[in-house]
C-alpha atoms as a PDB file:
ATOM      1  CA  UNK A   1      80.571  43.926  96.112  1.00  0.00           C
ATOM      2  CA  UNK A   2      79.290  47.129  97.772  1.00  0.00           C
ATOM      3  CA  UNK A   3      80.149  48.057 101.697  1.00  0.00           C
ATOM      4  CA  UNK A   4      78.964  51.146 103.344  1.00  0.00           C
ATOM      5  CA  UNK A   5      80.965  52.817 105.561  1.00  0.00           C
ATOM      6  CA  UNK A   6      81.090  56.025 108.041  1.00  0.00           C
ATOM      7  CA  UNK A   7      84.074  58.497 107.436  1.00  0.00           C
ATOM      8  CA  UNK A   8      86.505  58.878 110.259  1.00  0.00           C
ATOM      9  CA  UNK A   9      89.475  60.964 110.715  1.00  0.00           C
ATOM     10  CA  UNK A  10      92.655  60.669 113.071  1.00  0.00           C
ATOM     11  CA  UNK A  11      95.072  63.881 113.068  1.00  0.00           C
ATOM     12  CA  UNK A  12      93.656  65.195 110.038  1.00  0.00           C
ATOM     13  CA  UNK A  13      93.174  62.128 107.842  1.00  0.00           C
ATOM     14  CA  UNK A  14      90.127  60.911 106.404  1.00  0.00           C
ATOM     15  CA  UNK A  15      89.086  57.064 106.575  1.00  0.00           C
ATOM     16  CA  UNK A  16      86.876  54.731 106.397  1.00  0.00           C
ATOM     17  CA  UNK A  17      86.624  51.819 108.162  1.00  0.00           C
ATOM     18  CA  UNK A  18      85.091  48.572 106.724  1.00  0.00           C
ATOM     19  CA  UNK A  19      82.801  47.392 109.666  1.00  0.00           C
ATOM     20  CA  UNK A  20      82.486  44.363 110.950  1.00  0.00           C
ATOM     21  CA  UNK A  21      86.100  43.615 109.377  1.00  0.00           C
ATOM     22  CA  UNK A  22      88.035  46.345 110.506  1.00  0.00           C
ATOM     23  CA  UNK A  23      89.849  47.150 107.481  1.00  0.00           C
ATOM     24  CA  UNK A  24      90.453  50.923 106.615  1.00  0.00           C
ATOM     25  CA  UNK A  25      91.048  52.568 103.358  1.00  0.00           C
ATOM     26  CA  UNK A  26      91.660  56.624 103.486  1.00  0.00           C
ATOM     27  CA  UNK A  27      89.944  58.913 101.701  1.00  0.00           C
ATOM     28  CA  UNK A  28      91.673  62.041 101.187  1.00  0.00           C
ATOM     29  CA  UNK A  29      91.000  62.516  97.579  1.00  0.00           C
ATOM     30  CA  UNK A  30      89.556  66.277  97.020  1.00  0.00           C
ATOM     31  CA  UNK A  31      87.229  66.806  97.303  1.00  0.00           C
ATOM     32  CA  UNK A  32      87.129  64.646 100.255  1.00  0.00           C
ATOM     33  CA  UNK A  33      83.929  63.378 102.314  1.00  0.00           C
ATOM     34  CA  UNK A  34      83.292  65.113 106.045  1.00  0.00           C
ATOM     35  CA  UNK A  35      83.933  63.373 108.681  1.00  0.00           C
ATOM     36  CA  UNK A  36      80.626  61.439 109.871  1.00  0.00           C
ATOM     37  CA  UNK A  37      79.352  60.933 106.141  1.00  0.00           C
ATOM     38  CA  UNK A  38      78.145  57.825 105.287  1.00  0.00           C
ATOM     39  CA  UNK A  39      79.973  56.440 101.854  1.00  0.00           C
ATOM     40  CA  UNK A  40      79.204  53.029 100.075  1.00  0.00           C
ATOM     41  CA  UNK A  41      82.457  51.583  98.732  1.00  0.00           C
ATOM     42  CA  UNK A  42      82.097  49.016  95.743  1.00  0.00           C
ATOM     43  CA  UNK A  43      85.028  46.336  95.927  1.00  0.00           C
ATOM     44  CA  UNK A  44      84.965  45.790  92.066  1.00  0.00           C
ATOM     45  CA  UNK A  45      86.018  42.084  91.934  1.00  0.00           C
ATOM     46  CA  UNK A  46      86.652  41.511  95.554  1.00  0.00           C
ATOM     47  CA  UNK A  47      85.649  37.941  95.554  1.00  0.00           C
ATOM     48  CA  UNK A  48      85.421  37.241  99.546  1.00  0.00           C
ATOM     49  CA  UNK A  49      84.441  39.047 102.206  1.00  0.00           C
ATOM     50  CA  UNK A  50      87.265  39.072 104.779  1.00  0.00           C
ATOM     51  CA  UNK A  51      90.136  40.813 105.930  1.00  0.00           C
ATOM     52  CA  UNK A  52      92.670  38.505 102.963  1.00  0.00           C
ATOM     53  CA  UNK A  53      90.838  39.581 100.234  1.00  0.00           C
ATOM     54  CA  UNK A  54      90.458  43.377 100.964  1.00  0.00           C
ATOM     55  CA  UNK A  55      94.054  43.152 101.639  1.00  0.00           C
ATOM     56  CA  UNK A  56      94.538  41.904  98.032  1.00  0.00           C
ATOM     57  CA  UNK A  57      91.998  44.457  96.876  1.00  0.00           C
ATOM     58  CA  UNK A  58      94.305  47.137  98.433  1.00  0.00           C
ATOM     59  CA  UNK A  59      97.424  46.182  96.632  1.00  0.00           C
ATOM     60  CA  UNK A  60      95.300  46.291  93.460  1.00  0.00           C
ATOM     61  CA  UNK A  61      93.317  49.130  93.649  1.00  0.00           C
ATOM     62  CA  UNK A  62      94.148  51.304  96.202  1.00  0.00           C
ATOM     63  CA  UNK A  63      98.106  52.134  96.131  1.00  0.00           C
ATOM     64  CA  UNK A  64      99.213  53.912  99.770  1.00  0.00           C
ATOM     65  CA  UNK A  65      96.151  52.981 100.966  1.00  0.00           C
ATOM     66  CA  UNK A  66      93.681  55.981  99.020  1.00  0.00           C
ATOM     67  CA  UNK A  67      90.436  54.918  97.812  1.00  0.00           C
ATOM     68  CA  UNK A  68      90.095  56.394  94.197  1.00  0.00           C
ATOM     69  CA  UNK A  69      86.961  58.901  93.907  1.00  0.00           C
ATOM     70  CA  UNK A  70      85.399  56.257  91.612  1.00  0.00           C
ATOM     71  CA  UNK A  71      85.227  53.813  93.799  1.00  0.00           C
ATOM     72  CA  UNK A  72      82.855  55.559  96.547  1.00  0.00           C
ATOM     73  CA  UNK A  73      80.140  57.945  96.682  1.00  0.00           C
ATOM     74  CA  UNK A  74      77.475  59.181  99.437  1.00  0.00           C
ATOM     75  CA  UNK A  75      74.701  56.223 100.749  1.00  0.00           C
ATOM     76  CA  UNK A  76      71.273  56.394  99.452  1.00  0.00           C
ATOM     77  CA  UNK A  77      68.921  54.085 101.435  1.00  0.00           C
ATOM     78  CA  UNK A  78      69.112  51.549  97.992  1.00  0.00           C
ATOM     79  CA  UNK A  79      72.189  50.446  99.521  1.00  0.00           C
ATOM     80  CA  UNK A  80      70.463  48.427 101.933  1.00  0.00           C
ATOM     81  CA  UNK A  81      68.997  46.380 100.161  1.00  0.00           C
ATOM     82  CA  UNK A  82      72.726  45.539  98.307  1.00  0.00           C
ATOM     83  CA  UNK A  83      75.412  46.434 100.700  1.00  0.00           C
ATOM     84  CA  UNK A  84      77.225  43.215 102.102  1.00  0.00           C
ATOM     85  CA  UNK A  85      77.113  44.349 105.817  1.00  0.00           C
ATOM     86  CA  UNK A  86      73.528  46.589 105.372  1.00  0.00           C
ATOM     87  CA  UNK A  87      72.475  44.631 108.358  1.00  0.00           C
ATOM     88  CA  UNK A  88      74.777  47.473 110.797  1.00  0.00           C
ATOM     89  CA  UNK A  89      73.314  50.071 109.056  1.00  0.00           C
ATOM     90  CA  UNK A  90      69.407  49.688 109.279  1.00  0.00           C
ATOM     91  CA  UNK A  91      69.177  52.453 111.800  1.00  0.00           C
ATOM     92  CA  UNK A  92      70.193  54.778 109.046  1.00  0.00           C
ATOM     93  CA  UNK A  93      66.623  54.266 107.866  1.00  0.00           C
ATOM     94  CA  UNK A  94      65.248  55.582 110.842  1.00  0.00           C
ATOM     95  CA  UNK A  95      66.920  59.128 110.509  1.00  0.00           C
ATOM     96  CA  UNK A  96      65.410  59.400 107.047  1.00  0.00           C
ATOM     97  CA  UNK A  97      62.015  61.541 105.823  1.00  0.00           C
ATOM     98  CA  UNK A  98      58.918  60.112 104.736  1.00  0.00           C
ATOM     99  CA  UNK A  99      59.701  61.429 100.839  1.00  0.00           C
ATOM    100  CA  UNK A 100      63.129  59.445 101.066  1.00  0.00           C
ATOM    101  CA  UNK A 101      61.368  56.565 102.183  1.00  0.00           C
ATOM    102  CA  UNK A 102      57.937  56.640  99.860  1.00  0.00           C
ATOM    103  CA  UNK A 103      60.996  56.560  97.208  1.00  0.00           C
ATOM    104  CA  UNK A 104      62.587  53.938  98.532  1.00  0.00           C
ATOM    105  CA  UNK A 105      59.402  52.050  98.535  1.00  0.00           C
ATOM    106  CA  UNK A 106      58.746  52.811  94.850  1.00  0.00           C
ATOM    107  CA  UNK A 107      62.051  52.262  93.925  1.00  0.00           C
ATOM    108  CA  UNK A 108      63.042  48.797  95.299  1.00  0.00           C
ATOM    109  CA  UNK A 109      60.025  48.027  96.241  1.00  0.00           C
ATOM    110  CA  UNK A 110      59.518  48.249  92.785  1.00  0.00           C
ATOM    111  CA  UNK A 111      62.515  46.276  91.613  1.00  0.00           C
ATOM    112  CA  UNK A 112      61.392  43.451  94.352  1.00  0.00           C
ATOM    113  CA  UNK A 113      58.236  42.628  92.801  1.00  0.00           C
ATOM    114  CA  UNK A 114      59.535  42.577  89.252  1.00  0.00           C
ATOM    115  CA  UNK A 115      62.125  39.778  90.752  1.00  0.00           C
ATOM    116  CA  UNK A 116      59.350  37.868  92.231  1.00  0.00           C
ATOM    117  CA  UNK A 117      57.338  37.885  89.392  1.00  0.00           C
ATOM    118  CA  UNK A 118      60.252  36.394  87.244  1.00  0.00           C
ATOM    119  CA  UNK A 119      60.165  33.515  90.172  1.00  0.00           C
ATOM    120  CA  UNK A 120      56.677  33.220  89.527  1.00  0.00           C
ATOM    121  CA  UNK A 121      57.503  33.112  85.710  1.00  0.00           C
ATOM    122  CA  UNK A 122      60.341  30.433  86.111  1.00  0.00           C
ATOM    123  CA  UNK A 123      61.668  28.107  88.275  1.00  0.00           C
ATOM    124  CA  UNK A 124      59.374  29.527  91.551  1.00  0.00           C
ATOM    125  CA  UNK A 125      62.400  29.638  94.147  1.00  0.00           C
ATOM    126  CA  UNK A 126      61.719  32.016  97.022  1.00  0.00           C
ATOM    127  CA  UNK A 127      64.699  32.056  98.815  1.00  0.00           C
ATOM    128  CA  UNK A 128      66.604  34.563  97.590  1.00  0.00           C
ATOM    129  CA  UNK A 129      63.144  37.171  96.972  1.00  0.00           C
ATOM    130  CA  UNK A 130      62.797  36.517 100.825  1.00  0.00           C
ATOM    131  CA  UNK A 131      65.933  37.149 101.551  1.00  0.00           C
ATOM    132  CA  UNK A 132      65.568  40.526  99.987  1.00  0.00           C
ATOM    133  CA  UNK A 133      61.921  41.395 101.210  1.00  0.00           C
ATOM    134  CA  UNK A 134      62.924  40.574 104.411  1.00  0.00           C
ATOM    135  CA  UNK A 135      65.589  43.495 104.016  1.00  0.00           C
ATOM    136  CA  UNK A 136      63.295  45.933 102.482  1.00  0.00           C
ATOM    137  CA  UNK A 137      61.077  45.395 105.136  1.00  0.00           C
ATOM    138  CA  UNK A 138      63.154  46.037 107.828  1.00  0.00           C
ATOM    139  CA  UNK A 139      64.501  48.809 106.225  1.00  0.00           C
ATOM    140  CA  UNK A 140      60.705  50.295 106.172  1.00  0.00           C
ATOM    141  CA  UNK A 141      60.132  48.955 109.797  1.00  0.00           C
ATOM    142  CA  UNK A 142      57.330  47.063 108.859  1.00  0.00           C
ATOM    143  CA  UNK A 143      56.038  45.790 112.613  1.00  0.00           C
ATOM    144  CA  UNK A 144      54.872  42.681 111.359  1.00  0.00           C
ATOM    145  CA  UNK A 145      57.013  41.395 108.473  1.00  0.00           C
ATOM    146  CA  UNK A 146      59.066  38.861 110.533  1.00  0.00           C
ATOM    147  CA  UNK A 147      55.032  37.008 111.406  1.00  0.00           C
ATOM    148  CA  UNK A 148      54.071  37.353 107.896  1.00  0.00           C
ATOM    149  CA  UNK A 149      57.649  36.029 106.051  1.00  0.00           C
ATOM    150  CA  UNK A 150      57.105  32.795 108.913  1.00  0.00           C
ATOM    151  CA  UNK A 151      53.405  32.628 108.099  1.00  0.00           C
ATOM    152  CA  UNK A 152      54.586  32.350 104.236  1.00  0.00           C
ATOM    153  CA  UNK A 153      57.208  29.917 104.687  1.00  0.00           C
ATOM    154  CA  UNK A 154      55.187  26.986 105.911  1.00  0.00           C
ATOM    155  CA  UNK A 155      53.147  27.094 102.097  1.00  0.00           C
ATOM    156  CA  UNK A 156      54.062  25.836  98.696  1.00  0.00           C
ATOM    157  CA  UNK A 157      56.898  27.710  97.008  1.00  0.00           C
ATOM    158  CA  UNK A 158      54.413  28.936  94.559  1.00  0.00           C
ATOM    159  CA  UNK A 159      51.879  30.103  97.239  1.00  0.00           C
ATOM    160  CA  UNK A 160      55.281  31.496  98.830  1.00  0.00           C
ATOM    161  CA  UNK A 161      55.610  33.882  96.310  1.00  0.00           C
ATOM    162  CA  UNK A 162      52.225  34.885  95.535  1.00  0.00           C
ATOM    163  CA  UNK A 163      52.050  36.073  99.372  1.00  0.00           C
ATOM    164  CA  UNK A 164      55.491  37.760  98.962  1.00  0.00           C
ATOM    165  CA  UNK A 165      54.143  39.466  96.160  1.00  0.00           C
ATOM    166  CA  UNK A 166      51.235  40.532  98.042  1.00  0.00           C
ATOM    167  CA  UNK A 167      52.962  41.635 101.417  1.00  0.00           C
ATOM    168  CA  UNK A 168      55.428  43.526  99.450  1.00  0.00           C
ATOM    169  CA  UNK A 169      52.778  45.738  98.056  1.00  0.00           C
ATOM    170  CA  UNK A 170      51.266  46.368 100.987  1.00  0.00           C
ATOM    171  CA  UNK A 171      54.653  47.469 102.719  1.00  0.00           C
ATOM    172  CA  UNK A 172      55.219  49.635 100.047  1.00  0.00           C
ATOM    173  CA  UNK A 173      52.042  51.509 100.363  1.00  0.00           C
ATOM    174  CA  UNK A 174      52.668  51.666 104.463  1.00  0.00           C
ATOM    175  CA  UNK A 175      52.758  55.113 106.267  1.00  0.00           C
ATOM    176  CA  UNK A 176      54.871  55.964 109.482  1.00  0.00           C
ATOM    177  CA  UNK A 177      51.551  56.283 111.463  1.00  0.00           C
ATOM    178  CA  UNK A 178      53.204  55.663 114.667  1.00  0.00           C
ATOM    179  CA  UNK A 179      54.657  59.188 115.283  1.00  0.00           C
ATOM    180  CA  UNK A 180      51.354  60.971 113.892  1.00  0.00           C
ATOM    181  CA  UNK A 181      49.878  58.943 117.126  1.00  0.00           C
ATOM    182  CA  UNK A 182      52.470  60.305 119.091  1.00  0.00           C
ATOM    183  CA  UNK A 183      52.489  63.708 117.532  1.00  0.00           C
ATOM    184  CA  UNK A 184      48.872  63.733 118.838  1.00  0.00           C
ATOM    185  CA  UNK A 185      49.431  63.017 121.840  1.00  0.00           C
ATOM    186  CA  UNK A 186      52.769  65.475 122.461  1.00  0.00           C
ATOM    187  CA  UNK A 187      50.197  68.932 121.097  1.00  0.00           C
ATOM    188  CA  UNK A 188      52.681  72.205 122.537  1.00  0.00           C
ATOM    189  CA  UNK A 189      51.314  73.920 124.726  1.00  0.00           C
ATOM    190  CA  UNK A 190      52.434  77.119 124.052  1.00  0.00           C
ATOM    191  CA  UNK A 191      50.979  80.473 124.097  1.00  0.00           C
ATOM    192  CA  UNK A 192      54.040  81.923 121.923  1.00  0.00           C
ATOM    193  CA  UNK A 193      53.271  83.561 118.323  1.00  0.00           C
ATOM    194  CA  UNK A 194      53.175  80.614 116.078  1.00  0.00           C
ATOM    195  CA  UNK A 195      56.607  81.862 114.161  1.00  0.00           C
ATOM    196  CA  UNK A 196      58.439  82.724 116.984  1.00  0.00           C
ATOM    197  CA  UNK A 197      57.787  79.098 119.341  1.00  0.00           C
ATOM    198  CA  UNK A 198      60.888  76.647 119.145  1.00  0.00           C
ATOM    199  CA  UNK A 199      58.475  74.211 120.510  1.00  0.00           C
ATOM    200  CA  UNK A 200      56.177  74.266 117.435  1.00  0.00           C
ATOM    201  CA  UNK A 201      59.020  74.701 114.949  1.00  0.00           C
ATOM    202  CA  UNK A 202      60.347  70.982 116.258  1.00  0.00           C
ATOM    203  CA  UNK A 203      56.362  69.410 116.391  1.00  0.00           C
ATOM    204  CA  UNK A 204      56.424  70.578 112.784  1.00  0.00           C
ATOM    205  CA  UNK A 205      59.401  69.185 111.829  1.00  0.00           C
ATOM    206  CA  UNK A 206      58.635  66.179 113.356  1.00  0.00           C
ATOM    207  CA  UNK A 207      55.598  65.890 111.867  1.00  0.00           C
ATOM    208  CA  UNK A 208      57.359  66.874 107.833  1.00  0.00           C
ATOM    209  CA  UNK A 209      59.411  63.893 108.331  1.00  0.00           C
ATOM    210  CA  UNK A 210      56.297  61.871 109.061  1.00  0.00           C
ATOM    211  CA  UNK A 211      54.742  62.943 105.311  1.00  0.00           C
ATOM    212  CA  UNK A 212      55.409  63.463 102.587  1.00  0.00           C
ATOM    213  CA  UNK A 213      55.985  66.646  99.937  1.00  0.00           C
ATOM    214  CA  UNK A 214      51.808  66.070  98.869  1.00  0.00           C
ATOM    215  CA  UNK A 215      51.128  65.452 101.949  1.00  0.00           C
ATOM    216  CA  UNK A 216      52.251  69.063 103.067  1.00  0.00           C
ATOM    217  CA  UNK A 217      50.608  70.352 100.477  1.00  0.00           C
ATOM    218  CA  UNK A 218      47.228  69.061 101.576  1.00  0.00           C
ATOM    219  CA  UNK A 219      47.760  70.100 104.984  1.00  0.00           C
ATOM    220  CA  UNK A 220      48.876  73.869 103.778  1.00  0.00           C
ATOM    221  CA  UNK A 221      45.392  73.622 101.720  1.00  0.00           C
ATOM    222  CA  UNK A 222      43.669  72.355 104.458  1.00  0.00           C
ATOM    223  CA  UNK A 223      45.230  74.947 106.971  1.00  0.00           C
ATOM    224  CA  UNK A 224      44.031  78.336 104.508  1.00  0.00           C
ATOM    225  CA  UNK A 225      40.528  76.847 104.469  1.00  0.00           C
ATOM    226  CA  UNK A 226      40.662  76.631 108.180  1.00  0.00           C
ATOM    227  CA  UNK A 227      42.037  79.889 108.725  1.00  0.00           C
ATOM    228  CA  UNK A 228      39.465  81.612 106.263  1.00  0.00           C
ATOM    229  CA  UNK A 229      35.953  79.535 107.813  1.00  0.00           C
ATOM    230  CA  UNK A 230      37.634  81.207 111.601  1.00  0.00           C
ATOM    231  CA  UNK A 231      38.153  84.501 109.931  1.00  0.00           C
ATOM    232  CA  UNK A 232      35.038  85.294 108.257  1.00  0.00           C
ATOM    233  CA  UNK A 233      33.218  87.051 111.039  1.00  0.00           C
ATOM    234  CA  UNK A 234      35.785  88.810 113.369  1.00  0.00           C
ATOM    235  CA  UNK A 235      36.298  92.368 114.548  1.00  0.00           C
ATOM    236  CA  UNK A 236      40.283  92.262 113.157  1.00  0.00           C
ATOM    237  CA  UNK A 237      39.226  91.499 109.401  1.00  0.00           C
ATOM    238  CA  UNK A 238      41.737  93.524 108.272  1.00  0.00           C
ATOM    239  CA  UNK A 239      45.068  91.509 110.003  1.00  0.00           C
ATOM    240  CA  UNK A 240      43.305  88.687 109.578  1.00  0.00           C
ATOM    241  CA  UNK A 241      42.712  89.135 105.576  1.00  0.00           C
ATOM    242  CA  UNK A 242      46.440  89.572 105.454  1.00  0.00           C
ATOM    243  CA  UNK A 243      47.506  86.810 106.915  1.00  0.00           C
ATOM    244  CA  UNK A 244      45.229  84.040 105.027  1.00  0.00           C
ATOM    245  CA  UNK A 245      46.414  86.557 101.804  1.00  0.00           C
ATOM    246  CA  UNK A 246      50.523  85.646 102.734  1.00  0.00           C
ATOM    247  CA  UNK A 247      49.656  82.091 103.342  1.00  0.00           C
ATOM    248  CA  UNK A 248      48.450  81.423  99.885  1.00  0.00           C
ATOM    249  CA  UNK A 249      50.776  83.379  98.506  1.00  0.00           C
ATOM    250  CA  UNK A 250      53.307  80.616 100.552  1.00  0.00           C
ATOM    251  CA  UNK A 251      51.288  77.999  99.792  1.00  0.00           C
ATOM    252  CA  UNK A 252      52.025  78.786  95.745  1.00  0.00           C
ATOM    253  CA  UNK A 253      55.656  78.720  96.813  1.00  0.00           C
ATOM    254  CA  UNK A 254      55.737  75.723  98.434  1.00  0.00           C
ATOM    255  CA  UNK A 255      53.970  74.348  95.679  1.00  0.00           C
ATOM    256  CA  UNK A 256      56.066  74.997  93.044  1.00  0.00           C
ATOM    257  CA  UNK A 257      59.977  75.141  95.237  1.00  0.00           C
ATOM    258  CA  UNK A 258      62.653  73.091  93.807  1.00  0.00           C
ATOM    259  CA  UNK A 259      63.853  71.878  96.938  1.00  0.00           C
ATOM    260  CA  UNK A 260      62.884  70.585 100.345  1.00  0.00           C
ATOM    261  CA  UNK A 261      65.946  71.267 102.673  1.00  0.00           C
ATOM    262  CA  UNK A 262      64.929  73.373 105.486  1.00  0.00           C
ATOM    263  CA  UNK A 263      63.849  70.522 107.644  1.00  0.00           C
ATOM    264  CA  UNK A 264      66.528  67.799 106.597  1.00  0.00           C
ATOM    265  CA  UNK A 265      68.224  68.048 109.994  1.00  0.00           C
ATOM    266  CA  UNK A 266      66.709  68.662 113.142  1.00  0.00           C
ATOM    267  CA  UNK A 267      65.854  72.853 113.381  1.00  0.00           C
ATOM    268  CA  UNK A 268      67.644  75.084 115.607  1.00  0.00           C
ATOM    269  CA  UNK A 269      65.502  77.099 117.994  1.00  0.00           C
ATOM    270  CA  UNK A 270      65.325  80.236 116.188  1.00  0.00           C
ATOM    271  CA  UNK A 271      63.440  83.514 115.914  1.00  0.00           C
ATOM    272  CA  UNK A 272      61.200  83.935 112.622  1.00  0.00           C
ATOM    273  CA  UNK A 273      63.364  86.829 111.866  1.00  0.00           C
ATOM    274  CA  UNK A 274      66.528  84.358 111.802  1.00  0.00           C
ATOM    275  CA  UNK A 275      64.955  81.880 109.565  1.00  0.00           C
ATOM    276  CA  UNK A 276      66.926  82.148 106.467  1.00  0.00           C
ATOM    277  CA  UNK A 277      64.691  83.402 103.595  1.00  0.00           C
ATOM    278  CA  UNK A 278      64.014  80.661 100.970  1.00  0.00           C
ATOM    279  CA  UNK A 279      60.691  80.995  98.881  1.00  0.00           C
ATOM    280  CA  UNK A 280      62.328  78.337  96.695  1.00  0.00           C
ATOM    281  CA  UNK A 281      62.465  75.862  99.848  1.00  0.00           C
ATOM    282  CA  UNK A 282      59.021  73.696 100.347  1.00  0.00           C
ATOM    283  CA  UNK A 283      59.341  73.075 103.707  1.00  0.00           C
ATOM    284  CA  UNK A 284      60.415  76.621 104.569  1.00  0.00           C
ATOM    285  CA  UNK A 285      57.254  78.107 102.354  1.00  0.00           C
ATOM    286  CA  UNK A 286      54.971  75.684 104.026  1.00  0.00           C
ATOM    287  CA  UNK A 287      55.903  76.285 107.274  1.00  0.00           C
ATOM    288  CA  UNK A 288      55.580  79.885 106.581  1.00  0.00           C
ATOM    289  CA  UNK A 289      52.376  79.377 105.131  1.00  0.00           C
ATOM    290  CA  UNK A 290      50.887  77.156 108.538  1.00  0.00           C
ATOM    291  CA  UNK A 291      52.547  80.311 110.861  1.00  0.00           C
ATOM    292  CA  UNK A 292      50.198  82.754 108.478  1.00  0.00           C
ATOM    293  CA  UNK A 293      47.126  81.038 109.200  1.00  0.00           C
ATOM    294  CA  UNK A 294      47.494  80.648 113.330  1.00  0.00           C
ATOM    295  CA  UNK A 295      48.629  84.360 112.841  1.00  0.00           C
ATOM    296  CA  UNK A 296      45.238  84.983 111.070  1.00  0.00           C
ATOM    297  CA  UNK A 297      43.470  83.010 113.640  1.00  0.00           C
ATOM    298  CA  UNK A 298      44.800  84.060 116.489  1.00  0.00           C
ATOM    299  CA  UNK A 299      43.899  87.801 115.533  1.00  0.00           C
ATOM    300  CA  UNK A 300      40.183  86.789 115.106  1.00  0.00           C
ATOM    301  CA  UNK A 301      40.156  84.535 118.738  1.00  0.00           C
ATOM    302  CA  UNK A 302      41.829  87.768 120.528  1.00  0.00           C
ATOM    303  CA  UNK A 303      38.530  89.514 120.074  1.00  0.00           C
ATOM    304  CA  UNK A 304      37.272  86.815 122.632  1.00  0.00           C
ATOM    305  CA  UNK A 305      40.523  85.862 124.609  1.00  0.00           C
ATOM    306  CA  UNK A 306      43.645  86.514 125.601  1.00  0.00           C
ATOM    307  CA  UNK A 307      47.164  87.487 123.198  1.00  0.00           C
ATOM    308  CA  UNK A 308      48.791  83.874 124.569  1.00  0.00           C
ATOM    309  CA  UNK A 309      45.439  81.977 124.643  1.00  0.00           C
ATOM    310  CA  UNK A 310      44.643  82.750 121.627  1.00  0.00           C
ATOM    311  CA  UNK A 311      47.880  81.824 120.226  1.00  0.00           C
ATOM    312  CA  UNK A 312      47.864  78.736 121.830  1.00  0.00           C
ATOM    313  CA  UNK A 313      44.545  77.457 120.501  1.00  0.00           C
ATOM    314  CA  UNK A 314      45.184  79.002 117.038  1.00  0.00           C
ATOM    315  CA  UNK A 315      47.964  76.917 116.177  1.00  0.00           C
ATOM    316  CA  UNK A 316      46.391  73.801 118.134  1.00  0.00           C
ATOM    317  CA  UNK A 317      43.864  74.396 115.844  1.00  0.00           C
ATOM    318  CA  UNK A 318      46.247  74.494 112.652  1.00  0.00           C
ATOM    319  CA  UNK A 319      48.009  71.474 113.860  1.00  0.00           C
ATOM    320  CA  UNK A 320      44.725  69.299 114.899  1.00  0.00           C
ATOM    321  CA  UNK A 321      43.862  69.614 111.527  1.00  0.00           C
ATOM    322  CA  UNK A 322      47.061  68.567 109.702  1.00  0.00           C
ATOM    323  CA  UNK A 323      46.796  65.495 111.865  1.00  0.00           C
ATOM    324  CA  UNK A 324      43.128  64.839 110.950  1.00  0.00           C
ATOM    325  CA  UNK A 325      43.896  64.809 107.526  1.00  0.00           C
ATOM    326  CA  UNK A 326      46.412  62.187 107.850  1.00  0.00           C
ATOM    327  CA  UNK A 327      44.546  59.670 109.752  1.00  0.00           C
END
């Protein structure tokens, strides 16, 4: 029996507190989880879920109170769909990126389907497959799934699951569309040097965390052949060259990186120059990559405007098509 809980601490011990019970277990075992880290405990054995039986579990398993290393470990968004009180911890779902998610999807979405299948194999019960595609779907915040799960329930438990089967797959192939509208409708306007603007570096990161690792690859693809049709015929070839030059060479970074970290949290305002260097980093190589080609833009729109408006409608540029290719 699995419970996920957020670490706590009270004059320098670490805890955990098993909501909506109230129980705590410490968790000072080195090395120990930071304070604010989400942990899913499994109860091995704990056959009730109240305050009685943890106590019982305690005196078992967890002498002075410690929780044994082996019996925790970090949250992964799987737990929702197993963790006995998941239900308090939805909103975790929210905070996560679009390749979490599309993994999550795969994943247990995956798992879901093979489970209603079996129904549809057997006995054809759908009340338990419900009760778990109604989690998964609220863990992708599918708008709808509440209409479609009623809708569903009124038919034949064999026509049940055949629907189930079908709304699942269409919930895992959803995208988070609704902040790409937004994102369209929030475009900076900001004359700063595309590397340099805190504004951009947040619209960015909002928008990685609407997409997905492919996804940024398209739009880095899709940025270079921008930024090379606006340079072709300009009077500052040479800076221009350059900068579509560095942003393939980026692009081949970002391509090939190893990790996506840069953006896991929300960026601090920072110069360029500050950024820490990480060629090995996706997100920081395609974000590189994007600054390259306003840079190259901008320097073949100054011929006609000015330094900040031509900044301004470079990037706009950059970011109007990253949208488009989403839609």
């Amino acid at each position: 029996m699995q419970f996920i809980a957020r670490v706590e601490a009270a004059y320098g011990v670490h805890f955990a507190r098993i909501a909506p019970i109230g129980s705590r277990f410490q968790t000072n075992v080195r090395p120990r989880p930071a304070v604010g880290d989400l942990i899913t405990i499994a109860f091995e054995g704990l056959g009730a879920v109240n305050a009685e039986s943890l106590e019982l579990w305690r005196a078992r398993h967890a002498h002075a109170d410690e929780l044994d290393r082996r019996f925790y470990r970090p949250t992964t968004l799987a737990d929702l769909m197993t963790a006995v009180n998941a239900e308090l911890w939805i909103g975790i779902a929210r905070e996560a990126n679009a390749d979490d998610l599309a993994a999550f999807a795969l994943d247990r979405g995956g798992t879901l389907l093979s489970a209603i299948r079996a129904e549809l194999a057997g006995e054809g019960s759908p009340v338990v497959v419900t009760q778990h595609a109604r989690r998964f779907s609220k863990v992708l915040n599918v708008p709808y799934a509440e209409e479609t799960l009623a809708e569903l329930a009124a038919l034949h438990a064999v026509e049940q699951l055949m629907g189930l089967e079908h709304a699942v797959v269409s919930w895992m192939r959803a995208e988070p569309r609704d902040e790409l509208v937004a994102l369209a409708s929030e475009l900076p306007d900001d004359g700063i040097s595309a590397g340099v603007s805190a504004i951009w570096q947040h619209w960015w990161w909002r928008l990685a965390r609407a997409c997905t690792r492919a996804d940024l690859r398209e739009i880095v693809a899709a940025a270079i052949a921008l930024a090379q049709r606006e340079c072709r015929h300009n009077t500052r070839a040479e800076i221009a060259g350059e900068a579509c030059d560095e942003a393939m060479r980026m692009a081949e970074c970002a391509r090939v990186a190893s990790r996506a970290e840069m953006w896991a949290g929300v960026p601090q305002p920072m110069l360029l120059s500050e950024i820490l260097r990480d060629e090995n980093d996706a997100h920081y190589a395609s974000y590189m990559a994007l600054t390259h080609c306003a840079h190259a833009i901008a320097a073949a729109l100054r011929a006609d405007m000015d330094t900040g408006d031509a900044n301004r409608h470079a990037m706009q540029l950059v970011a109007n098509c990253a949208l488009e290719l989403l839609r």
